[in-house]
N, C-alpha and C. Protein backbone atom coordinates (compact mmCIF):
# COMPACT_ATOMS: atom_id res chain seq x y z
N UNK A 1 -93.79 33.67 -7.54
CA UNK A 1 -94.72 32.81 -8.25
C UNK A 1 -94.03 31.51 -8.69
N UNK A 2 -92.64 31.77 -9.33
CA UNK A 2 -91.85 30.57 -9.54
C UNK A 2 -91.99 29.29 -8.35
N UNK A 3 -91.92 29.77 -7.36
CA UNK A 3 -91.62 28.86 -5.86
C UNK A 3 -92.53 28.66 -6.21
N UNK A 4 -94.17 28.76 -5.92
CA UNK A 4 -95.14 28.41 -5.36
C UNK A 4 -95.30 27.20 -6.51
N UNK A 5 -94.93 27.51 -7.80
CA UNK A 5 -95.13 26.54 -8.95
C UNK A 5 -94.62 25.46 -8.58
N UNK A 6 -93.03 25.66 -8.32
CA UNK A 6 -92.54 24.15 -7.70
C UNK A 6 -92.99 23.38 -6.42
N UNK A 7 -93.80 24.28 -5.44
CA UNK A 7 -94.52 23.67 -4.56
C UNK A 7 -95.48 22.75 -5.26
N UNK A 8 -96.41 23.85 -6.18
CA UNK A 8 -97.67 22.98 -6.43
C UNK A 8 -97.16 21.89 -7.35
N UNK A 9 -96.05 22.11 -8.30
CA UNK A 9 -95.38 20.18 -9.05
C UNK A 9 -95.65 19.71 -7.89
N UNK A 10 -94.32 19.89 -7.07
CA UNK A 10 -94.63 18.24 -5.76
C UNK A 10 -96.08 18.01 -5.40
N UNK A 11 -96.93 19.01 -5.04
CA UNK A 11 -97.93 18.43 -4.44
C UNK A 11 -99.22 18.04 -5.34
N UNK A 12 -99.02 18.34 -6.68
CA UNK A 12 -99.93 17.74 -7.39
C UNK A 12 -99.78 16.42 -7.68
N UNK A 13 -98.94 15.84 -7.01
CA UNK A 13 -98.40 13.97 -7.62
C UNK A 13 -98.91 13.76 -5.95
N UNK A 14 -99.13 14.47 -4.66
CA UNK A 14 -99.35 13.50 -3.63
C UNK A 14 -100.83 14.07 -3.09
N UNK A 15 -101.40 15.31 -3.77
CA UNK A 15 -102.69 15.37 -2.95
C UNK A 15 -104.14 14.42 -3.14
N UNK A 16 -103.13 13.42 -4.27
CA UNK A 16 -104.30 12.92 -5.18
C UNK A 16 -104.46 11.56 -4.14
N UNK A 17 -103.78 11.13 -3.54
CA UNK A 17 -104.00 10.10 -2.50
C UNK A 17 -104.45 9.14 -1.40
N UNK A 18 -104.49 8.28 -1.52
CA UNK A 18 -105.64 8.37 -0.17
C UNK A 18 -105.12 6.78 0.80
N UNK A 19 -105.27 6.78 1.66
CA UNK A 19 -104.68 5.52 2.55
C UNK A 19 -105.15 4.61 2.03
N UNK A 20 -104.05 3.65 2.38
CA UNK A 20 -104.07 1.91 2.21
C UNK A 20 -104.97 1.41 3.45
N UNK A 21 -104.87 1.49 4.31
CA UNK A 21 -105.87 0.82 5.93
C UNK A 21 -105.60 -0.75 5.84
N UNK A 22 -105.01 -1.29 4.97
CA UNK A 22 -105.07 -2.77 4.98
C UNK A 22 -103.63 -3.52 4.92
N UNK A 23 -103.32 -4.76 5.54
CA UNK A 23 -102.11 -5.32 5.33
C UNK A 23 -102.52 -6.28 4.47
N UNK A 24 -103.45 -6.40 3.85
CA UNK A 24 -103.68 -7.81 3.20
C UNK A 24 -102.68 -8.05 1.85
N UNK A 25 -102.12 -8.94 1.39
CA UNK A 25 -100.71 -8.89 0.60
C UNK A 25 -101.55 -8.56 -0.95
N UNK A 26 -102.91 -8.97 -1.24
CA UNK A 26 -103.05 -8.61 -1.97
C UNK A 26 -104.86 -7.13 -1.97
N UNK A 27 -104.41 -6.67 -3.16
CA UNK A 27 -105.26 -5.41 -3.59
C UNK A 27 -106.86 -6.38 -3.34
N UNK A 28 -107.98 -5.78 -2.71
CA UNK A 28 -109.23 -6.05 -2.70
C UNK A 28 -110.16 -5.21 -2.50
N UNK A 29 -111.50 -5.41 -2.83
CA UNK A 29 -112.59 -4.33 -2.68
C UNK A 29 -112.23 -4.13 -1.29
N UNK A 30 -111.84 -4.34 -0.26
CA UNK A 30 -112.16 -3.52 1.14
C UNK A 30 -110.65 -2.55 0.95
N UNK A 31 -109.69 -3.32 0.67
CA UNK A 31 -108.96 -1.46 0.65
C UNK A 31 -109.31 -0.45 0.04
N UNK A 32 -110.07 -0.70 -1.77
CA UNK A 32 -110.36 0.34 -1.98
C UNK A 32 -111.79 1.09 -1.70
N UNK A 33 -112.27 -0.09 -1.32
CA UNK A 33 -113.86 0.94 0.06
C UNK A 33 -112.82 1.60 0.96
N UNK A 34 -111.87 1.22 1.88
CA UNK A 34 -111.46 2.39 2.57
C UNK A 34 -110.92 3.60 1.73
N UNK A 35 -110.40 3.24 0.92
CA UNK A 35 -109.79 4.68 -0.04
C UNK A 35 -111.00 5.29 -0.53
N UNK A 36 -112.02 4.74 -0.88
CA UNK A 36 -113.31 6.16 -1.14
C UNK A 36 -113.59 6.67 -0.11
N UNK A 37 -114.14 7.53 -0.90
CA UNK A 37 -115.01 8.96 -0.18
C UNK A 37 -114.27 10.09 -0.48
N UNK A 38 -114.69 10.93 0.60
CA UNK A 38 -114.39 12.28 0.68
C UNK A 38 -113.50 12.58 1.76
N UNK A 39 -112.11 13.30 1.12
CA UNK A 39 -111.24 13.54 2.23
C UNK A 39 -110.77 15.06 2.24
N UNK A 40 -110.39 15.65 3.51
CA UNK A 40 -110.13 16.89 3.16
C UNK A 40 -108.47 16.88 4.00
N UNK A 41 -107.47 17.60 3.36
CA UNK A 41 -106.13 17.50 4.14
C UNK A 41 -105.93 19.29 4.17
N UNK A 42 -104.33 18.98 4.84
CA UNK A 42 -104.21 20.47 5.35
C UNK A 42 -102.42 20.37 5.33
N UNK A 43 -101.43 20.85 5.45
CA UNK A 43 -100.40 20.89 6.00
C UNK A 43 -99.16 22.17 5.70
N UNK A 44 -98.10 22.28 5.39
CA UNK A 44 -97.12 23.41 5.39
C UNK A 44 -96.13 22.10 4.18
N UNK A 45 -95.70 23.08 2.99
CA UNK A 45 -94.81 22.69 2.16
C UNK A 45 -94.03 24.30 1.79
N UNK A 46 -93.43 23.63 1.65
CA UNK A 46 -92.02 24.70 0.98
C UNK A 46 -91.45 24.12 -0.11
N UNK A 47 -90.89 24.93 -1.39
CA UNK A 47 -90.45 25.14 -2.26
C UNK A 47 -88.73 24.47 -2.67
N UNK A 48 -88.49 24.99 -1.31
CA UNK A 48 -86.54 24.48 -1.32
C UNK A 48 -86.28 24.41 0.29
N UNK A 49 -85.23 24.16 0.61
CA UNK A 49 -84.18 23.78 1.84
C UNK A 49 -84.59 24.91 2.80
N UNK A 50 -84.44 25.72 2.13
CA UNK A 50 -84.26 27.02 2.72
C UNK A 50 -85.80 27.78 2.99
N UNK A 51 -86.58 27.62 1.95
CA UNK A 51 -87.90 28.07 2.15
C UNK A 51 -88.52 28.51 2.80
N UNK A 52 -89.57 29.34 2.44
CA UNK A 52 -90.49 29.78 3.88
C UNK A 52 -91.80 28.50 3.34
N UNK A 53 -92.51 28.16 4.68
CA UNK A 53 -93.56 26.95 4.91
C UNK A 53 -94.46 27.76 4.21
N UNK A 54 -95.43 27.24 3.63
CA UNK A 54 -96.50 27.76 2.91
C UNK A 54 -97.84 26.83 3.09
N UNK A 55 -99.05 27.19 3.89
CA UNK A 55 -100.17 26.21 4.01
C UNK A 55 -100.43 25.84 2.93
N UNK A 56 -100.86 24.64 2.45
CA UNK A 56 -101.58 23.65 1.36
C UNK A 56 -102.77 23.04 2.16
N UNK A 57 -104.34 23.17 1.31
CA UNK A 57 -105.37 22.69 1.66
C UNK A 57 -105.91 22.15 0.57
N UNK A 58 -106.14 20.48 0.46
CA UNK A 58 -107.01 19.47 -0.30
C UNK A 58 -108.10 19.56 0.28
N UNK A 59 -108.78 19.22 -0.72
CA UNK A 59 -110.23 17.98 -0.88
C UNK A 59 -110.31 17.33 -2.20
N UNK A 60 -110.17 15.80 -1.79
CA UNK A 60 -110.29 14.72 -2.40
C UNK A 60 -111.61 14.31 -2.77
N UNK A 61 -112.11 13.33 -3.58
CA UNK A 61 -113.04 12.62 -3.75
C UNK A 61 -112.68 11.39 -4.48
N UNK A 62 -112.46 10.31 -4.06
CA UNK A 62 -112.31 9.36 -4.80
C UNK A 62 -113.16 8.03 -4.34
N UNK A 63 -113.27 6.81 -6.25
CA UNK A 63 -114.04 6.33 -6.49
C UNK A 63 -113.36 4.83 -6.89
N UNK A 64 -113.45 3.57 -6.10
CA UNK A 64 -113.02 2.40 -6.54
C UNK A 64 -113.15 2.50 -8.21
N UNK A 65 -112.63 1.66 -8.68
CA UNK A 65 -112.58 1.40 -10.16
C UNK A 65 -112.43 0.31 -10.11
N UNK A 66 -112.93 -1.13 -10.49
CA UNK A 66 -113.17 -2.53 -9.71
C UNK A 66 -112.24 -2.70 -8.89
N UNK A 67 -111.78 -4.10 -8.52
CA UNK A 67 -111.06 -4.32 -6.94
C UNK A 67 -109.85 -3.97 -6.52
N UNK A 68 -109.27 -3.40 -8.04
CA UNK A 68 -107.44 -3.16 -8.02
C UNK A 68 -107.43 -1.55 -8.40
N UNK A 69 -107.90 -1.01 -8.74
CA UNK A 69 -107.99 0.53 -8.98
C UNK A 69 -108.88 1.28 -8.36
N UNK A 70 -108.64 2.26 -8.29
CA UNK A 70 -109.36 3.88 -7.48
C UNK A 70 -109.22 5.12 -8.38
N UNK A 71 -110.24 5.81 -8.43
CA UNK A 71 -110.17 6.72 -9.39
C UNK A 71 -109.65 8.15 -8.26
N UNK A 72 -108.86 9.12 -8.63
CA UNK A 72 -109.12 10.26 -7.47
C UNK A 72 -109.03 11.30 -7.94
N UNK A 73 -109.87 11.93 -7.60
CA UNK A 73 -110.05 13.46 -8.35
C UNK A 73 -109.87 14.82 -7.21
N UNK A 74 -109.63 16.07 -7.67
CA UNK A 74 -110.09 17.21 -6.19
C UNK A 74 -108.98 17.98 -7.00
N UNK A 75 -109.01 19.41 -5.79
CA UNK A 75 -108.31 20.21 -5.50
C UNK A 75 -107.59 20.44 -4.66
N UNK A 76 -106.43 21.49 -4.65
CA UNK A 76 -105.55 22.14 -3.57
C UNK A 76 -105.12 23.45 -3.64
N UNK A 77 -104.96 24.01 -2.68
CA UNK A 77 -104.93 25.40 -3.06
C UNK A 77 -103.20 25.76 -1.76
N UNK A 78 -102.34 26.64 -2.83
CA UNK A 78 -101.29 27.09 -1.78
C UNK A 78 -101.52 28.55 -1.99
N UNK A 79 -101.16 29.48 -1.37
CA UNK A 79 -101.04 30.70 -1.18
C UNK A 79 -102.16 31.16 -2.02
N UNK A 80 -103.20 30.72 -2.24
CA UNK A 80 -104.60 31.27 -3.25
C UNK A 80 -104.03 30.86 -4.38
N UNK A 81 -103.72 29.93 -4.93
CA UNK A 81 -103.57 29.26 -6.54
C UNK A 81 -103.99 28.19 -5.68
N UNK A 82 -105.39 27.80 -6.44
CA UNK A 82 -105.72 26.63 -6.61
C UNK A 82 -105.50 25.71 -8.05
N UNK A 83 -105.67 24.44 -7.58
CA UNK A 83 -105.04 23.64 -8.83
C UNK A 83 -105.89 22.29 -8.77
N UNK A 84 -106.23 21.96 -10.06
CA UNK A 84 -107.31 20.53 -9.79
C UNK A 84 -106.25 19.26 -10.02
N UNK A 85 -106.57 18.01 -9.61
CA UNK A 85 -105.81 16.92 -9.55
C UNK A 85 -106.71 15.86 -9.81
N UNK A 86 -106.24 15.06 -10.77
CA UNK A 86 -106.89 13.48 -11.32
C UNK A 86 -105.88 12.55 -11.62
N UNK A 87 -106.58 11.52 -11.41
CA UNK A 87 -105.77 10.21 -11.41
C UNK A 87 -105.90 8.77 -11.19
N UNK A 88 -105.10 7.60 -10.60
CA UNK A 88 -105.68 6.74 -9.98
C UNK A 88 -104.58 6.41 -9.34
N UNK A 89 -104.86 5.38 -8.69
CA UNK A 89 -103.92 4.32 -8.13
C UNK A 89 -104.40 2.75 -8.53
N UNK A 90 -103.65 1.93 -8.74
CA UNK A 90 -104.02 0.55 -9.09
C UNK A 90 -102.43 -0.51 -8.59
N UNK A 91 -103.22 -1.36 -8.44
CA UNK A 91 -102.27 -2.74 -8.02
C UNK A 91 -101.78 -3.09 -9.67
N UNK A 92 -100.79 -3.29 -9.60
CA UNK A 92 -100.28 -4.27 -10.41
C UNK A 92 -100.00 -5.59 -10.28
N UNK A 93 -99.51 -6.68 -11.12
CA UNK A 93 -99.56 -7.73 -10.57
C UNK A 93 -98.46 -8.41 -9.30
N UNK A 94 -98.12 -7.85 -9.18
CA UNK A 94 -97.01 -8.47 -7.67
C UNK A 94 -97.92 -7.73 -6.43
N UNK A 95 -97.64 -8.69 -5.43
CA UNK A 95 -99.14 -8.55 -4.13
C UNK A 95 -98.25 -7.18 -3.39
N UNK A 96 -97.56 -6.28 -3.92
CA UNK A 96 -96.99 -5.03 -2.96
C UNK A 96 -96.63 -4.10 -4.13
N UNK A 97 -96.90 -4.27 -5.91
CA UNK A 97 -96.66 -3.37 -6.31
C UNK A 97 -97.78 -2.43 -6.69
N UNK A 98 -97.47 -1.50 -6.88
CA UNK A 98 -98.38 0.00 -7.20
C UNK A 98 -97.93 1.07 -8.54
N UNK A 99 -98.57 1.11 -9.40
CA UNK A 99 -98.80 2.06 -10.59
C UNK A 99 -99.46 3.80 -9.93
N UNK A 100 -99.31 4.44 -10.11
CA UNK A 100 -99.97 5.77 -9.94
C UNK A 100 -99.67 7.17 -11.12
N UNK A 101 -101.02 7.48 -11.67
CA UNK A 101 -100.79 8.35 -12.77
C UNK A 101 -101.29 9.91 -12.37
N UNK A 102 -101.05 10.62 -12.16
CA UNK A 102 -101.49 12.01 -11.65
C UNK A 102 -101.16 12.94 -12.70
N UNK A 103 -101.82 14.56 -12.58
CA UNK A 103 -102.22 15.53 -13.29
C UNK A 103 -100.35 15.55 -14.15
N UNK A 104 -99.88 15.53 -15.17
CA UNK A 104 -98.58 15.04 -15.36
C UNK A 104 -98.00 16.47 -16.04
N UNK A 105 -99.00 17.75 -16.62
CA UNK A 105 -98.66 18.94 -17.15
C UNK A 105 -98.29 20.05 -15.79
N UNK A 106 -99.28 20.05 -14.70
CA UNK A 106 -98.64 20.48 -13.60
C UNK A 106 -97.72 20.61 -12.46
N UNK A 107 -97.14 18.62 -12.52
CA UNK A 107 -96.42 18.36 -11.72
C UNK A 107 -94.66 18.48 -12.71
N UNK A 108 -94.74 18.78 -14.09
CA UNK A 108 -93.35 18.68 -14.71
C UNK A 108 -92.85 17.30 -14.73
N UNK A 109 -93.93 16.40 -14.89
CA UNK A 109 -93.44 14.81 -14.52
C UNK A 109 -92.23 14.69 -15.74
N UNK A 110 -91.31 13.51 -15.45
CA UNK A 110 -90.33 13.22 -16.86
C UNK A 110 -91.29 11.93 -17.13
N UNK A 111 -92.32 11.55 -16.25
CA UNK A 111 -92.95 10.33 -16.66
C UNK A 111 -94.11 10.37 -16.01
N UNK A 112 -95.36 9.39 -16.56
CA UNK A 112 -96.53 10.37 -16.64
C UNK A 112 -96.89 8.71 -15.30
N UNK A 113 -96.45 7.93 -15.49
CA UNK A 113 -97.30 6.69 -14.49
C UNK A 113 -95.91 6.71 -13.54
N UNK A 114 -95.97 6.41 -12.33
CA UNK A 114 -95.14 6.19 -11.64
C UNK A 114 -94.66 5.01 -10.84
N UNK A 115 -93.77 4.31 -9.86
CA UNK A 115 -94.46 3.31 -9.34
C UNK A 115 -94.54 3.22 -7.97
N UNK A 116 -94.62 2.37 -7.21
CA UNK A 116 -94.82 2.50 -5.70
C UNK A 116 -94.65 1.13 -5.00
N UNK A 117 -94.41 0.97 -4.07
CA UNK A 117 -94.02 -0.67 -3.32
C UNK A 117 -94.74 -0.08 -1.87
N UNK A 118 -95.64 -0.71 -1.69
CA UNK A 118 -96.17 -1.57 -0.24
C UNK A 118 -95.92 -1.68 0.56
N UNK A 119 -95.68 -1.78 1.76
CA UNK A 119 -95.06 -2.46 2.85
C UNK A 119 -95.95 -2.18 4.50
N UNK A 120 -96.53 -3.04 4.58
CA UNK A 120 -98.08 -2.85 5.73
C UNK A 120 -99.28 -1.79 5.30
N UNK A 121 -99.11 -1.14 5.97
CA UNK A 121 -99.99 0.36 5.49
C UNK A 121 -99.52 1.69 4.99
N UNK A 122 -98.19 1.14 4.26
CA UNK A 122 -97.96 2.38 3.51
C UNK A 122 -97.45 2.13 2.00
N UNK A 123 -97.53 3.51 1.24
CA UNK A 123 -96.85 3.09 0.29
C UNK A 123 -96.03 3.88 -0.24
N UNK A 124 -94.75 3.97 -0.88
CA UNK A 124 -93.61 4.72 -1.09
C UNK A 124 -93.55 4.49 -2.39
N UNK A 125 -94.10 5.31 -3.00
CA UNK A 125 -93.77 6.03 -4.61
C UNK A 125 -92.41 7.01 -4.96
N UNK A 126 -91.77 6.60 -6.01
CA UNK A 126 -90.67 7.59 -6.70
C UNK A 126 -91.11 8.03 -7.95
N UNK A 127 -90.41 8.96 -7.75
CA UNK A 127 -90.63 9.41 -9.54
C UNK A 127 -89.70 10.61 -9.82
N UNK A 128 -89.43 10.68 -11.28
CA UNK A 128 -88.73 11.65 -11.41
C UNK A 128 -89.36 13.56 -12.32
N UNK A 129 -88.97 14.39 -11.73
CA UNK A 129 -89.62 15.60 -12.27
C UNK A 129 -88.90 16.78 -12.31
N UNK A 130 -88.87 17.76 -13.16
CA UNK A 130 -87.88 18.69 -13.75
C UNK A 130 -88.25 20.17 -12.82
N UNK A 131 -87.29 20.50 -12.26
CA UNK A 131 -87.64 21.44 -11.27
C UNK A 131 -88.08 22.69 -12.34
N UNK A 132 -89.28 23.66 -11.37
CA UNK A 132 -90.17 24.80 -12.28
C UNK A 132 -89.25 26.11 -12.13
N UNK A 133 -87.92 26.06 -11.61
CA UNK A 133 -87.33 27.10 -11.63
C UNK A 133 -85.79 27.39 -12.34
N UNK A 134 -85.39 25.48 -11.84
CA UNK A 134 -83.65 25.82 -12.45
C UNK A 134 -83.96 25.10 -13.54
N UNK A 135 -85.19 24.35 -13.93
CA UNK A 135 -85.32 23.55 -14.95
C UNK A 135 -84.37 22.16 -15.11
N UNK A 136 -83.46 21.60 -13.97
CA UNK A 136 -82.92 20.80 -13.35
C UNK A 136 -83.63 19.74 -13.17
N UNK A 137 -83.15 18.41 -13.25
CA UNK A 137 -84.03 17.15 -13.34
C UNK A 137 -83.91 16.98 -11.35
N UNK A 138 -84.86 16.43 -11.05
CA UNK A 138 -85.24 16.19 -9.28
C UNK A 138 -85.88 14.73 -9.02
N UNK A 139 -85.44 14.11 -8.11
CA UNK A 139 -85.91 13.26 -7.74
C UNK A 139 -86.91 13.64 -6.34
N UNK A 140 -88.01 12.47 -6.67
CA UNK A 140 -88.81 13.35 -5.44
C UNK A 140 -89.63 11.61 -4.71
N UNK A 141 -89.92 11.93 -3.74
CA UNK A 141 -90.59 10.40 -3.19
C UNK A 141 -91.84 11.34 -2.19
N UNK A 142 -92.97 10.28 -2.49
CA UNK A 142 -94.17 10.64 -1.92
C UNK A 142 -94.53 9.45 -0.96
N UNK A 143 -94.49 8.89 0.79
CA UNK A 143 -94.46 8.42 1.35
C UNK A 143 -96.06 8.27 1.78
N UNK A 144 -97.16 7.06 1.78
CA UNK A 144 -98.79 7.74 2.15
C UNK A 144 -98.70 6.68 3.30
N UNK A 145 -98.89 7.25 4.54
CA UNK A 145 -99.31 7.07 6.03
C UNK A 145 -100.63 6.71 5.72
N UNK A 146 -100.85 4.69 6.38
CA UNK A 146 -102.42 5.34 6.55
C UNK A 146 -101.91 5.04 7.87
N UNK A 147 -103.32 5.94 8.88
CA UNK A 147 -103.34 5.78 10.13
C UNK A 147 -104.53 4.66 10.49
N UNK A 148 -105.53 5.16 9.69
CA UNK A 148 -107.06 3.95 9.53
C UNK A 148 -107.80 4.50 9.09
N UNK A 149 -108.93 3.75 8.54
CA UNK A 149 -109.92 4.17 7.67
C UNK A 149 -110.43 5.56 7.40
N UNK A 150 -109.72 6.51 8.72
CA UNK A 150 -110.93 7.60 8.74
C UNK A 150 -109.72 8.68 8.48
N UNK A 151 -108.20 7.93 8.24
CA UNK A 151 -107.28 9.02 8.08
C UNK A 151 -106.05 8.72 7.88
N UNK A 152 -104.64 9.87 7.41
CA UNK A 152 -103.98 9.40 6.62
C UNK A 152 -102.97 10.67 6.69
N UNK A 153 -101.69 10.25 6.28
CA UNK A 153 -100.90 11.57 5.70
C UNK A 153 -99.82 11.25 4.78
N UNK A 154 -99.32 12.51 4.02
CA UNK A 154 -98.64 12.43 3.17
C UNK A 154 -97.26 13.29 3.03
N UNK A 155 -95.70 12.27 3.17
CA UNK A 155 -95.12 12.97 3.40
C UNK A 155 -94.11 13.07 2.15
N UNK A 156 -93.88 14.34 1.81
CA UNK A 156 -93.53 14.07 -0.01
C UNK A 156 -91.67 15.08 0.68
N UNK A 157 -90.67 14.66 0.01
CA UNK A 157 -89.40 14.96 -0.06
C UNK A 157 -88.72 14.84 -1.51
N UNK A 158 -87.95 16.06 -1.67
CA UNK A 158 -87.18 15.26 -3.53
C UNK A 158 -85.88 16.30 -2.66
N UNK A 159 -84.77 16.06 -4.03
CA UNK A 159 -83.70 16.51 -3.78
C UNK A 159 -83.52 18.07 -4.42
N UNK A 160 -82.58 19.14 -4.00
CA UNK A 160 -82.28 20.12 -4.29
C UNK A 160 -81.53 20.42 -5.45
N UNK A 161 -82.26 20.83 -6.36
CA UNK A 161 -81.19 21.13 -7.86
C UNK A 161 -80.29 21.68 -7.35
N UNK A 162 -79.67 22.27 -6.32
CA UNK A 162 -78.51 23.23 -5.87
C UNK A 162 -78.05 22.80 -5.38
N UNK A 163 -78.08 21.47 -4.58
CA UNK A 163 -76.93 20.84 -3.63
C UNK A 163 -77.00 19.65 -4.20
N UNK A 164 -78.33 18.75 -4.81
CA UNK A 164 -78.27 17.55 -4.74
C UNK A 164 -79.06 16.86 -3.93
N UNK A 165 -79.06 17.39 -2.58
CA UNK A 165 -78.96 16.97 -1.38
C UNK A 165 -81.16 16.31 -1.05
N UNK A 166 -81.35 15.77 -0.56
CA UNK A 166 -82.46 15.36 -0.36
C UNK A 166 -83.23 16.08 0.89
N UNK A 167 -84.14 16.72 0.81
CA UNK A 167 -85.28 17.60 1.68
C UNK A 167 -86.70 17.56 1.98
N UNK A 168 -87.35 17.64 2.99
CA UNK A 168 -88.47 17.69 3.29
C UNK A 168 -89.58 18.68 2.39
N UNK A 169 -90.03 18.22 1.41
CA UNK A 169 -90.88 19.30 1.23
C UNK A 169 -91.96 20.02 2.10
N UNK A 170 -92.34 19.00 2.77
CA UNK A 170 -93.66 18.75 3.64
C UNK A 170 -94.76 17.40 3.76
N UNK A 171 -95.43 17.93 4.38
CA UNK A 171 -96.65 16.82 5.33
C UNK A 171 -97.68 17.25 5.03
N UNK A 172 -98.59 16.44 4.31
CA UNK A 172 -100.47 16.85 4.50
C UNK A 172 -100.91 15.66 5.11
N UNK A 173 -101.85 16.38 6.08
CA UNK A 173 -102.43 15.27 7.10
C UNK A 173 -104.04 15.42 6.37
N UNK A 174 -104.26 13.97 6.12
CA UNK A 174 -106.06 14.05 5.47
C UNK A 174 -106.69 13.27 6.66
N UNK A 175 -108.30 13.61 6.47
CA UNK A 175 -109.26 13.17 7.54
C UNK A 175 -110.43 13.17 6.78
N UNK A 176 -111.32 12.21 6.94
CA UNK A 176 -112.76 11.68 5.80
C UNK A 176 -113.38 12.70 6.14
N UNK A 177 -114.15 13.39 5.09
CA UNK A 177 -115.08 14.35 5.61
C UNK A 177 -116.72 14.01 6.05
């Protein structure tokens, strides 16, 4: 049960997500019309280095919040623990930076807003969060693929309280429903 907890930290900071689709340097109503709607994802995360893969299944719903914010709400479920997720994403003022605040009691955040930098159609968030087992501080990065409007993935990695060392947690691939 411990593992699956530290699965669901990481993935409660990236299921809340949803593609960029746009290079435009700055935040506007058409990226965040592509970020609404309804999305449903799917993929395999693991716990540690060593781990066994464990399926993770979202559904999203998210809602512009005027031209620089998105509201995003939903669920995910790993091994039958489901878990709800809220939040947003918003531009800040530099034309590539990004704020993001997610569910912050489930993920063990050390900080509850995070930030994120731009670069074409993706965006690469850090943040830092206290592992649910060695109780060890972790660095973790959530990478969001868009592919285009109708789809997207998310590839989240932090480092190993036991080595240090930096690892794949996993991949969720989303698609508009």
């Amino acid at each position: 049960m411990l593992k699956k907890l530290a699965i669901l930290g990481a993935m409660s900071i990236i299921a809340v997500v949803a593609p960029i689709g746009q290079t435009t340097s700055l935040a506007s109503p058409v990226i965040f019309e592509n970020m609404s709607g309804k999305w449903r994802g799917k993929g395999l995360v693991k716990a540690s280095p060593k781990g066994k893969q464990e399926s993770i299944r979202c559904r999203m719903s998210n809602k512009p919040d005027g031209s620089s914010r998105i509201k995003l709400s939903g669920n995910c479920a790993v091994s039958g623990f489901v878990f709800s997720l809220n939040g947003f994403i918003e531009q800040n003022g530099g034309k590539n930076s990004y704020t993001a605040s997610m569910f912050r009691s489930l993920a063990n955040l050390k900080q509850s807003n995070f930030s994120g930098k731009r670069s074409g159609t993706r965006i690469n968030f850090s943040f830092k969060a206290r592992d649910r087992v060695s109780k060890q501080n972790v660095e973790a990065k959530i990478n969001l693929n868009s592919k285009n409007e109708k789809a997207f993935d998310v590839q989240i990695s932090r480092t190993d309280p036991a080595s240090g060392k930096v690892f794949k947690v996993g991949t969720i691939t989303f698609a508009k429903r």
